[in-house]
Protein backbone atom coordinates (compact mmCIF):
# COMPACT_ATOMS: atom_id res chain seq x y z
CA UNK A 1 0.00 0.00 0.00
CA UNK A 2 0.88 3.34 -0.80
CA UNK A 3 0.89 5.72 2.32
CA UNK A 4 1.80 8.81 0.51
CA UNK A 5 1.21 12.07 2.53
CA UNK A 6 -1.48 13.93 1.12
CA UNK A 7 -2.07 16.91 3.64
CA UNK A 8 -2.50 18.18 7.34
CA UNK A 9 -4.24 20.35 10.08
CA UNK A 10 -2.98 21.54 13.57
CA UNK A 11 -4.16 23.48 16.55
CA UNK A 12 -1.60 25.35 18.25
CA UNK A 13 -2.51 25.25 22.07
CA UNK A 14 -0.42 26.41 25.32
CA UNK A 15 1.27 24.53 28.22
CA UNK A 16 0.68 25.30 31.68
CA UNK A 17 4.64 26.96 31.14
CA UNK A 18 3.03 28.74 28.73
CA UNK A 19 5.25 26.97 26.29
CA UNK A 20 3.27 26.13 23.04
CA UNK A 21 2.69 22.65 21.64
CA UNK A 22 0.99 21.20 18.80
CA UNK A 23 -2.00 18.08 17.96
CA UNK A 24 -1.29 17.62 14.03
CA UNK A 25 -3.86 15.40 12.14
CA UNK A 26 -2.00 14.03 8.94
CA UNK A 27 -4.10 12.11 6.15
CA UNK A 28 -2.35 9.42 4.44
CA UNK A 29 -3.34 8.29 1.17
CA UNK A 30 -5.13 4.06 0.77
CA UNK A 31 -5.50 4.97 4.66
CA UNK A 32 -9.38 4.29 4.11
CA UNK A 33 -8.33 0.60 2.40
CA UNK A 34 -6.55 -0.29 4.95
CA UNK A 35 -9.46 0.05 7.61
CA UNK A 36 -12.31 -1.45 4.67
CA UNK A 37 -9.08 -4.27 4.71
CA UNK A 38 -9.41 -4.45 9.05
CA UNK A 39 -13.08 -4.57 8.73
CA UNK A 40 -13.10 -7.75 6.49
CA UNK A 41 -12.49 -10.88 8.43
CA UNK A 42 -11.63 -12.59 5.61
CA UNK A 43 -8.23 -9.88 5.23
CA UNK A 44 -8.23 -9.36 8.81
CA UNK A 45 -4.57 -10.98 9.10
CA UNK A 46 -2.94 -9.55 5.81
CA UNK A 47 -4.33 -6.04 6.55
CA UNK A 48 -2.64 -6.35 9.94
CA UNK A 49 0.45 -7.45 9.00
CA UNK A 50 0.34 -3.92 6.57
CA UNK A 51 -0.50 -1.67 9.92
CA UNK A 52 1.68 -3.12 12.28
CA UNK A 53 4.80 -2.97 9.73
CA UNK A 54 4.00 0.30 9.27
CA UNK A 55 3.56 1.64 12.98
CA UNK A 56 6.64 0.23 13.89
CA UNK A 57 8.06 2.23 11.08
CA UNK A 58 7.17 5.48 12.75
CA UNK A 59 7.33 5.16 15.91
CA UNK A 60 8.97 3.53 18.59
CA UNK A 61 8.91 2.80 22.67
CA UNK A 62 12.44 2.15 23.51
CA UNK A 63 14.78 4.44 25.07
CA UNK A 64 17.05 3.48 22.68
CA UNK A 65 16.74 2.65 18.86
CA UNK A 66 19.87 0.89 18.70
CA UNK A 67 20.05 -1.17 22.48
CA UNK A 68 17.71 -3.99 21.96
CA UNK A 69 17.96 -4.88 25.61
CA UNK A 70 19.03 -2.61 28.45
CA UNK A 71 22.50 -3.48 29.36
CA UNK A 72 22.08 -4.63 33.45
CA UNK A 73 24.30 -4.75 36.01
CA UNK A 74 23.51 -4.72 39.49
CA UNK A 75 25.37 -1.71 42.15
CA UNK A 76 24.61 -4.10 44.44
CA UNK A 77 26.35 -7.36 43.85
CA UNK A 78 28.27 -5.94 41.00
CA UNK A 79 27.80 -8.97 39.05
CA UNK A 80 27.72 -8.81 35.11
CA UNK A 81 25.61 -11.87 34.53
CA UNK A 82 22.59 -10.55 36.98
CA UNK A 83 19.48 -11.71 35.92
CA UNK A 84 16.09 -9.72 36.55
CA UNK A 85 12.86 -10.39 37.64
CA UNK A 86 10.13 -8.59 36.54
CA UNK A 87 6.98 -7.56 38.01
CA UNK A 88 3.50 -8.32 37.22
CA UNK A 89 1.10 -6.30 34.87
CA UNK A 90 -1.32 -6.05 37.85
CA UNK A 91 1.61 -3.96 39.24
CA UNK A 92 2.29 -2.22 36.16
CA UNK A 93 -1.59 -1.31 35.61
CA UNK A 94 -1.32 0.35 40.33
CA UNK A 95 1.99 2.31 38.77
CA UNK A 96 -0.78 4.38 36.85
CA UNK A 97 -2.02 5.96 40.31
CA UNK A 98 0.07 8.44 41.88
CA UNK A 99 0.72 6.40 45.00
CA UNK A 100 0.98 3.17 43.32
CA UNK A 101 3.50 0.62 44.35
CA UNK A 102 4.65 -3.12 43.02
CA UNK A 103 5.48 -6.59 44.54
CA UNK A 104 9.25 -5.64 44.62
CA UNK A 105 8.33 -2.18 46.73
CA UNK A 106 7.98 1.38 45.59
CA UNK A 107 8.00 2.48 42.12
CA UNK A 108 10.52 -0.93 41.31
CA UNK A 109 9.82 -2.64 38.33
CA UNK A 110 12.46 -5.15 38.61
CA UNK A 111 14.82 -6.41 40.86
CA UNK A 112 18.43 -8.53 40.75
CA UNK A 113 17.54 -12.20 41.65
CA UNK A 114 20.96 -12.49 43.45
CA UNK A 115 20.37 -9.82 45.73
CA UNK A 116 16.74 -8.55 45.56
CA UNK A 117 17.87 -5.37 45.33
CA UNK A 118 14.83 -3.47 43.19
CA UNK A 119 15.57 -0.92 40.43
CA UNK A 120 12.59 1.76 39.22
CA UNK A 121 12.17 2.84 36.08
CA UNK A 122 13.87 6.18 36.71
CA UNK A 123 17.06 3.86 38.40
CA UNK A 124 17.34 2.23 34.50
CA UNK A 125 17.18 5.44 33.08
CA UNK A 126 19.95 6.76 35.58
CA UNK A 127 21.69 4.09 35.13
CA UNK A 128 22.37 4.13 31.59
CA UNK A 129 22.62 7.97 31.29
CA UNK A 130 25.89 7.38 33.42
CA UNK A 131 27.35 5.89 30.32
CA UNK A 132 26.42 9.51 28.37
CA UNK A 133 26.85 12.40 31.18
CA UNK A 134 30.21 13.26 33.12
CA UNK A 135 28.60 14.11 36.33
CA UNK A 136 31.70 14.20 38.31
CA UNK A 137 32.09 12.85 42.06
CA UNK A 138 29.37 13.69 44.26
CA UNK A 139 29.94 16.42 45.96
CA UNK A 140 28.00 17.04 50.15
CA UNK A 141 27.30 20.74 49.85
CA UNK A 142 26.46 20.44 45.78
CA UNK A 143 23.24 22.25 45.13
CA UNK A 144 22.46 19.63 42.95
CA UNK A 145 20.56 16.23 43.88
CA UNK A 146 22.04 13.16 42.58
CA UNK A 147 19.49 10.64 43.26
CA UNK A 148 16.79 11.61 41.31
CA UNK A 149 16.28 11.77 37.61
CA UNK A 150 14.14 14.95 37.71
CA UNK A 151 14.12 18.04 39.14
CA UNK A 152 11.82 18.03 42.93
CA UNK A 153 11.04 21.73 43.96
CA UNK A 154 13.43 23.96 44.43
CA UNK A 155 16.58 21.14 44.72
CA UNK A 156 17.66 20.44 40.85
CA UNK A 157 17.92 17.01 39.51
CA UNK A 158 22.17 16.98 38.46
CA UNK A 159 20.74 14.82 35.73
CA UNK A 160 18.11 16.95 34.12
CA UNK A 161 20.24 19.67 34.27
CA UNK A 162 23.06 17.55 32.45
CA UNK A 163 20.90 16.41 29.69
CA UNK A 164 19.18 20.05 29.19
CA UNK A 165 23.04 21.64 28.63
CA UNK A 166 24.51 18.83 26.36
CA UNK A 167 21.59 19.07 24.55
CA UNK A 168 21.85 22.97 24.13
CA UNK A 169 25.71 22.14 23.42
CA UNK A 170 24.84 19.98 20.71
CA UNK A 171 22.49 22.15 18.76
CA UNK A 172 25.05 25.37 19.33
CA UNK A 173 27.87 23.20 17.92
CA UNK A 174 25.09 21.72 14.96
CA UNK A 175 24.20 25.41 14.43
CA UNK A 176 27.86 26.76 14.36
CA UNK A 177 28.76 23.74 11.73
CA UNK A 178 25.73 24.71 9.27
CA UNK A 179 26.95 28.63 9.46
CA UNK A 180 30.39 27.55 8.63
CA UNK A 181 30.21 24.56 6.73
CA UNK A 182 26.69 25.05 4.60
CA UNK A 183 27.43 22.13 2.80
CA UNK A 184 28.50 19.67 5.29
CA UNK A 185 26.12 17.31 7.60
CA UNK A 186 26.07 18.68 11.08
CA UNK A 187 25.35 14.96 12.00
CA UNK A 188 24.93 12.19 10.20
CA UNK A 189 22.07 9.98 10.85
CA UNK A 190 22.85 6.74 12.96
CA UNK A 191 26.15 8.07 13.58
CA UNK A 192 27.22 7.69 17.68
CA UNK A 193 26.40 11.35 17.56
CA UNK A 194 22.97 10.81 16.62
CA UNK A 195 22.63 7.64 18.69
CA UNK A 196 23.90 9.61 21.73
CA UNK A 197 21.83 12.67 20.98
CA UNK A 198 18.63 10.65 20.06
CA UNK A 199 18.93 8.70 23.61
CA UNK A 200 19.20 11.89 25.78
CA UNK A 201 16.01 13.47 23.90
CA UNK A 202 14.08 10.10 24.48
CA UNK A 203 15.55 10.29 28.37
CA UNK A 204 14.47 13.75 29.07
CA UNK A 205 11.41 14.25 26.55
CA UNK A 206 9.31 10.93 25.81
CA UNK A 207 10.03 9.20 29.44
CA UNK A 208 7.00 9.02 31.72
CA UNK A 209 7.67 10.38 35.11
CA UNK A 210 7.00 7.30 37.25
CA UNK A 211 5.43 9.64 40.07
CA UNK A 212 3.11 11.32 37.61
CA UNK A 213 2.29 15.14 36.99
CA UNK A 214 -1.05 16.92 37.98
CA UNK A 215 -1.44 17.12 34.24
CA UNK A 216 -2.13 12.83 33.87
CA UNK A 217 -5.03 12.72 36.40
CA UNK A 218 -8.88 14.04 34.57
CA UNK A 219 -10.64 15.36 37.31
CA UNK A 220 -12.25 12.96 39.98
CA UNK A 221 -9.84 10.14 38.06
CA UNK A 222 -6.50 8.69 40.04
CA UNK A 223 -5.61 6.58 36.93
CA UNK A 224 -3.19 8.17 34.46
CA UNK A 225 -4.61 8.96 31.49
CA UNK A 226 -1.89 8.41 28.62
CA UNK A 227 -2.19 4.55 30.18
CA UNK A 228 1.53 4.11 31.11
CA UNK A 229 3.10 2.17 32.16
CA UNK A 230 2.34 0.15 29.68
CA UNK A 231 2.68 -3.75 29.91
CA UNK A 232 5.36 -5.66 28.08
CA UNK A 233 5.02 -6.89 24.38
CA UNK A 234 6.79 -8.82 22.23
CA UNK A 235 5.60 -7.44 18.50
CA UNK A 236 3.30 -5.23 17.53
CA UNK A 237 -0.48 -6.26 17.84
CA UNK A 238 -3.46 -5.61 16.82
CA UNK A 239 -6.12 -6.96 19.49
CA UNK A 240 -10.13 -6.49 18.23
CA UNK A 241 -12.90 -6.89 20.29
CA UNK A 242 -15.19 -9.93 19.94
CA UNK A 243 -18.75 -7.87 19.39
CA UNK A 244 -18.83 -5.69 16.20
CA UNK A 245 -20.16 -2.50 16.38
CA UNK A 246 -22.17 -0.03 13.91
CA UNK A 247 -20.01 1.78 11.64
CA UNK A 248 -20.89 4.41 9.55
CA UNK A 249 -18.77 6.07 6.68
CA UNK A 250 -18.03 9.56 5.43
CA UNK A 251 -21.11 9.43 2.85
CA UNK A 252 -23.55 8.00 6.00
CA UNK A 253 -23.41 4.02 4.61
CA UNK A 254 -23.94 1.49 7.76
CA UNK A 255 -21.92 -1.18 8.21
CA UNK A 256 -20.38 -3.11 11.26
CA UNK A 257 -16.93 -3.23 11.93
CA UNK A 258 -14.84 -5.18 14.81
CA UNK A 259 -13.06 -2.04 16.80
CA UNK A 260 -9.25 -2.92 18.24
CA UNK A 261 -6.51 -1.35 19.67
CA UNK A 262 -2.64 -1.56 18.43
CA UNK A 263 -0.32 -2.95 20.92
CA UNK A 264 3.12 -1.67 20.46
CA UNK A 265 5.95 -3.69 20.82
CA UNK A 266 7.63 -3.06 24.38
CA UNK A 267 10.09 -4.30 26.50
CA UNK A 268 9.50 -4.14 29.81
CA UNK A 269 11.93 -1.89 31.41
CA UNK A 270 10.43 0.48 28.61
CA UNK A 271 6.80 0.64 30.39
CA UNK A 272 7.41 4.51 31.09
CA UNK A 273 8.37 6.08 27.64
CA UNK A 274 5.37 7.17 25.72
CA UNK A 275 4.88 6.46 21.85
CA UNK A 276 7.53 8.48 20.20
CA UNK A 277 9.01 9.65 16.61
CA UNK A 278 12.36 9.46 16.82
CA UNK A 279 13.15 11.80 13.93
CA UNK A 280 10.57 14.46 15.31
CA UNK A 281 12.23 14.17 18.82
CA UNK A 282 15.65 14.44 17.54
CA UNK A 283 15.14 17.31 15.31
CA UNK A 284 13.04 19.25 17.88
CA UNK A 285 14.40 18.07 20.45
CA UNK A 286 11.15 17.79 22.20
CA UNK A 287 8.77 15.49 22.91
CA UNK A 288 6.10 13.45 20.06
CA UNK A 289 2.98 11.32 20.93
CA UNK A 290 2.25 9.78 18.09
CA UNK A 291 -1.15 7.96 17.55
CA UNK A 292 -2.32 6.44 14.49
CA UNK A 293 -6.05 7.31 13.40
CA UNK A 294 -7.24 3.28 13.93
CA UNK A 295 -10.91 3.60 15.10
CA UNK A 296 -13.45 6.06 14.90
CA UNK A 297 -12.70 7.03 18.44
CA UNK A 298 -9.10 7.55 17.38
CA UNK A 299 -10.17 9.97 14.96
CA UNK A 300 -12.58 11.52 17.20
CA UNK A 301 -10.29 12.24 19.37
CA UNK A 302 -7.50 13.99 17.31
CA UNK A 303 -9.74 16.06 15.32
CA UNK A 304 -11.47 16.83 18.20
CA UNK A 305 -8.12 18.42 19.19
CA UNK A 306 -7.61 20.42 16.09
CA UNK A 307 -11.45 21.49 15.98
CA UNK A 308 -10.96 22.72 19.50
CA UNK A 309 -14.33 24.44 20.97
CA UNK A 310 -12.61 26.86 23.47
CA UNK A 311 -16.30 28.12 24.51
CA UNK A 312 -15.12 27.07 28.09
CA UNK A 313 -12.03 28.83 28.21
CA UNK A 314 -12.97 32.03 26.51
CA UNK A 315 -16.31 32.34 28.62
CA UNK A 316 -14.65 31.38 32.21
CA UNK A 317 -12.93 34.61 32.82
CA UNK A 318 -16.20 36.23 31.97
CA UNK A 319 -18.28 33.93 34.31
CA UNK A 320 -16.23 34.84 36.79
CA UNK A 321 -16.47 38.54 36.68
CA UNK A 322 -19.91 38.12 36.59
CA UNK A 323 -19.65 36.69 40.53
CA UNK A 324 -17.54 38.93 41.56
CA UNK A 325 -19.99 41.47 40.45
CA UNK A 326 -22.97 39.92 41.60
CA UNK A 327 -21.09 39.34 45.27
CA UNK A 328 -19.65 43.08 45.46
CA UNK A 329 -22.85 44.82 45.13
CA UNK A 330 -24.10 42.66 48.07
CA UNK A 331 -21.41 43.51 50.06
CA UNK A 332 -21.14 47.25 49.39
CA UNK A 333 -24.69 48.02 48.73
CA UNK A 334 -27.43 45.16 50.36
CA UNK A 335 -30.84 45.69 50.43
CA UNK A 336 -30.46 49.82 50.34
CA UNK A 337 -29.21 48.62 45.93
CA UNK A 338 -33.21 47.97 45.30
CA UNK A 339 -34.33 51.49 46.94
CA UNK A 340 -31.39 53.19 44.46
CA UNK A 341 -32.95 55.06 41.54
CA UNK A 342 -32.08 54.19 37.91
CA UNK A 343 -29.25 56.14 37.66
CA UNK A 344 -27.61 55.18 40.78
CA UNK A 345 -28.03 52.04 39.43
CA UNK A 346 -25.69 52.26 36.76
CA UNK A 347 -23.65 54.00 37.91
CA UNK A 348 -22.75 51.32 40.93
CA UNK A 349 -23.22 49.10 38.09
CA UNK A 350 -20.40 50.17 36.10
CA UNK A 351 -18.36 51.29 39.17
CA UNK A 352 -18.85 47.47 39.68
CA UNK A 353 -18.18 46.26 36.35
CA UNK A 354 -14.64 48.01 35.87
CA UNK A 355 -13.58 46.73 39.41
CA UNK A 356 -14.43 43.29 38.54
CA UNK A 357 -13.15 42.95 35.05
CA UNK A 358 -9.51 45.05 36.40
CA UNK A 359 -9.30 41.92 39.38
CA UNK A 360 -9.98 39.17 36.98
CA UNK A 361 -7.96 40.49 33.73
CA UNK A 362 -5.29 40.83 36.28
CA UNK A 363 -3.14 37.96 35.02
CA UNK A 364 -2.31 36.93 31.27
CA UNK A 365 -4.93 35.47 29.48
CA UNK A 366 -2.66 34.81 26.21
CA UNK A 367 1.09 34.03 26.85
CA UNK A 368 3.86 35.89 24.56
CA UNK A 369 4.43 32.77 22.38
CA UNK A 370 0.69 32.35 21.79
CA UNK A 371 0.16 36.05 21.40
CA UNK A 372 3.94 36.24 18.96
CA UNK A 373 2.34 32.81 16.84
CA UNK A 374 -0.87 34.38 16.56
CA UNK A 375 0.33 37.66 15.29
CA UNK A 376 2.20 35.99 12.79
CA UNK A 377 0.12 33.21 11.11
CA UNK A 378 -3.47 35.25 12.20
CA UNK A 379 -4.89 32.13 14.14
CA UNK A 380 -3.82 29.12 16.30
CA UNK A 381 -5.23 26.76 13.17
């Protein structure tokens, strides 16, 4: 099949950093045969082998392209040939919650069946990024913390901060090469250069943080919503459900169709790095979720995303003034605001108005990048 690209659409939305990212919707061309293909039982299997072969061409879940298995050896026993145990998906599926713990204790996902010592997913990561960063000895009265992989409040994660400047050094060094040397390859792809830079992006853009942000939980939920961990797998599947459902195309037709999901392949120390693009990631140096348009819900979802009703957002500020209002002239005013005559009346009104729009305009409603992108291209679309 020929998945040619034929065109796209994007919403540009902002972070809670204010930083800007983007939910792209690309159409591929035969992309319509290839579902008819899923919804035939008959080509149910040769259809699958197309979709799988083709996800794993675009997108990956290891923290490396280029280490099949993570290289292990325990700090504990220091002994090369350690074997691992690893834990259970029941465990994998309580890592989801905040507080959510495994067999082996804590966040551990494995652990050394010499010594039972347990490693997290974060230790793995640490673990091999030793191999990458000079961190130096560890210092007592460094401002730096050396046992964690991220940054926790105000104490800075010698790690992050290690990955965020070789990064920047790399790109300043790509940069000054392409000003120089316009003709010459800053890097060459799957060069140790691009292996090395290509890990550290994958480390510190597209790997879960095992404790979970605010940002995973939908409100009243304690189950992360991107669904990772995720639980080991050996090739790429596609799993459908027994029960067809209705399925209705573009022009309205009604047919049934088996719905499934795509199970990437995964090891198992990998459970905490999301679906990635390593070329995007590389070049950006930033992080890419990439889902394929499988199901109608699939689709829903992501043009959903670039059809964006911000009704919500744009009336909230507005709903809020209105409150403020509303509880102001009770305060100030009481019963004595029904005696007032019309004039008074508006004129408290608008007194009332100003004060309330002044203390809820008070902070940024568009950041700088939004308000610098939109000035430039004329919308977020």
């Amino acid at each position: 099949m020929n998945f040619t690209f034929l065109g796209y659409c994007l919403a540009v939305e902002e972070q809670g950093r204010k930083t800007l990212h983007t939910h792209i919707l690309l159409f591929m061309k035969d992309w319509d045969e290839l579902l008819d293909g899923l919804g035939d039982i008959e080509k149910r299997d040769e259809y699958s082998k197309i979709l799988t072969s083709y996800v794993d061409s675009i997108s990956s879940n290891k923290m490396n392209e280029l280490i099949e298995t993570h290289v292990f050896k325990c700090e504990s026993c220091m002994d090369n040939s350690s074997k691992i145990d690893e834990c259970s998906d029941q465990c994998l599926r309580n890592l989801r919650t905040a507080k959510g713990s495994t067999e082996f204790g804590g966040k551990n996902i494995i652990k050394c069946t010499n010594c039972e010592r347990g490693y997290s997913s974060d230790d793995l990561v640490m673990k091999n990024l030793d191999r990458y960063l000079n961190l130096g000895a560890h210092m007592e009265d460094s401002p730096f913390d050396y046992e964690t992989l991220w940054n926790q409040g105000q104490k800075r994660s010698k790690y992050q901060v290690s990955m965020e400047i070789k990064l920047m050094n790399q790109l300043f060094e790509e940069m000054d090469i392409a000003a120089t040397h316009p003709h010459v390859k800053p890097v060459k792809y799957r060069s140790d250069a691009y292996n090395d830079g290509c890990f550290l992006v994958t480390a510190l853009r597209n790997h879960h943080r095992q404790n979970h942000v605010s940002a995973c939980f939908k409100p009243g939920e304690c189950e992360c919503q991107m669904k990772i961990p995720s639980r080991k797998c050996e090739t790429t599947t596609l799993r459908f459900e027994k029960d067809p459902v209705d399925w209705y195309e573009w022009n309205g037709k009604n047919t049934s169709r088996h719905l499934f999901i795509c199970e990437h392949k995964r090891s198992h120390c990998d459970c905490f790095v999301n679906r990635y693009n390593e070329v995007i990631s590389k070049v950006f140096n930033c992080n890419s979720n990439i889902l394929t348009g499988l199901s109608g819900g699939a689709m829903l979802y992501i043009t959903m995303y670039a059809s964006k009703n911000n009704f919500d957002e744009d009336t909230k500020d507005y709903a809020n003034a209105g409150k403020r209002i509303i509880a102001k002239i009770r305060e100030n005013y009481g019963d004595s605001f029904d005696e007032m005559d019309d004039l008074q009346r508006r004129k408290r009104d608008l007194h009332a108005i100003l004060g309330a729009c002044t203390l809820t305009t008070r902070s940024h409603k568009v950041s700088a990048p939004l308000a610098s992108y939109i000035v430039r291209n004329g919308s977020r679309f």
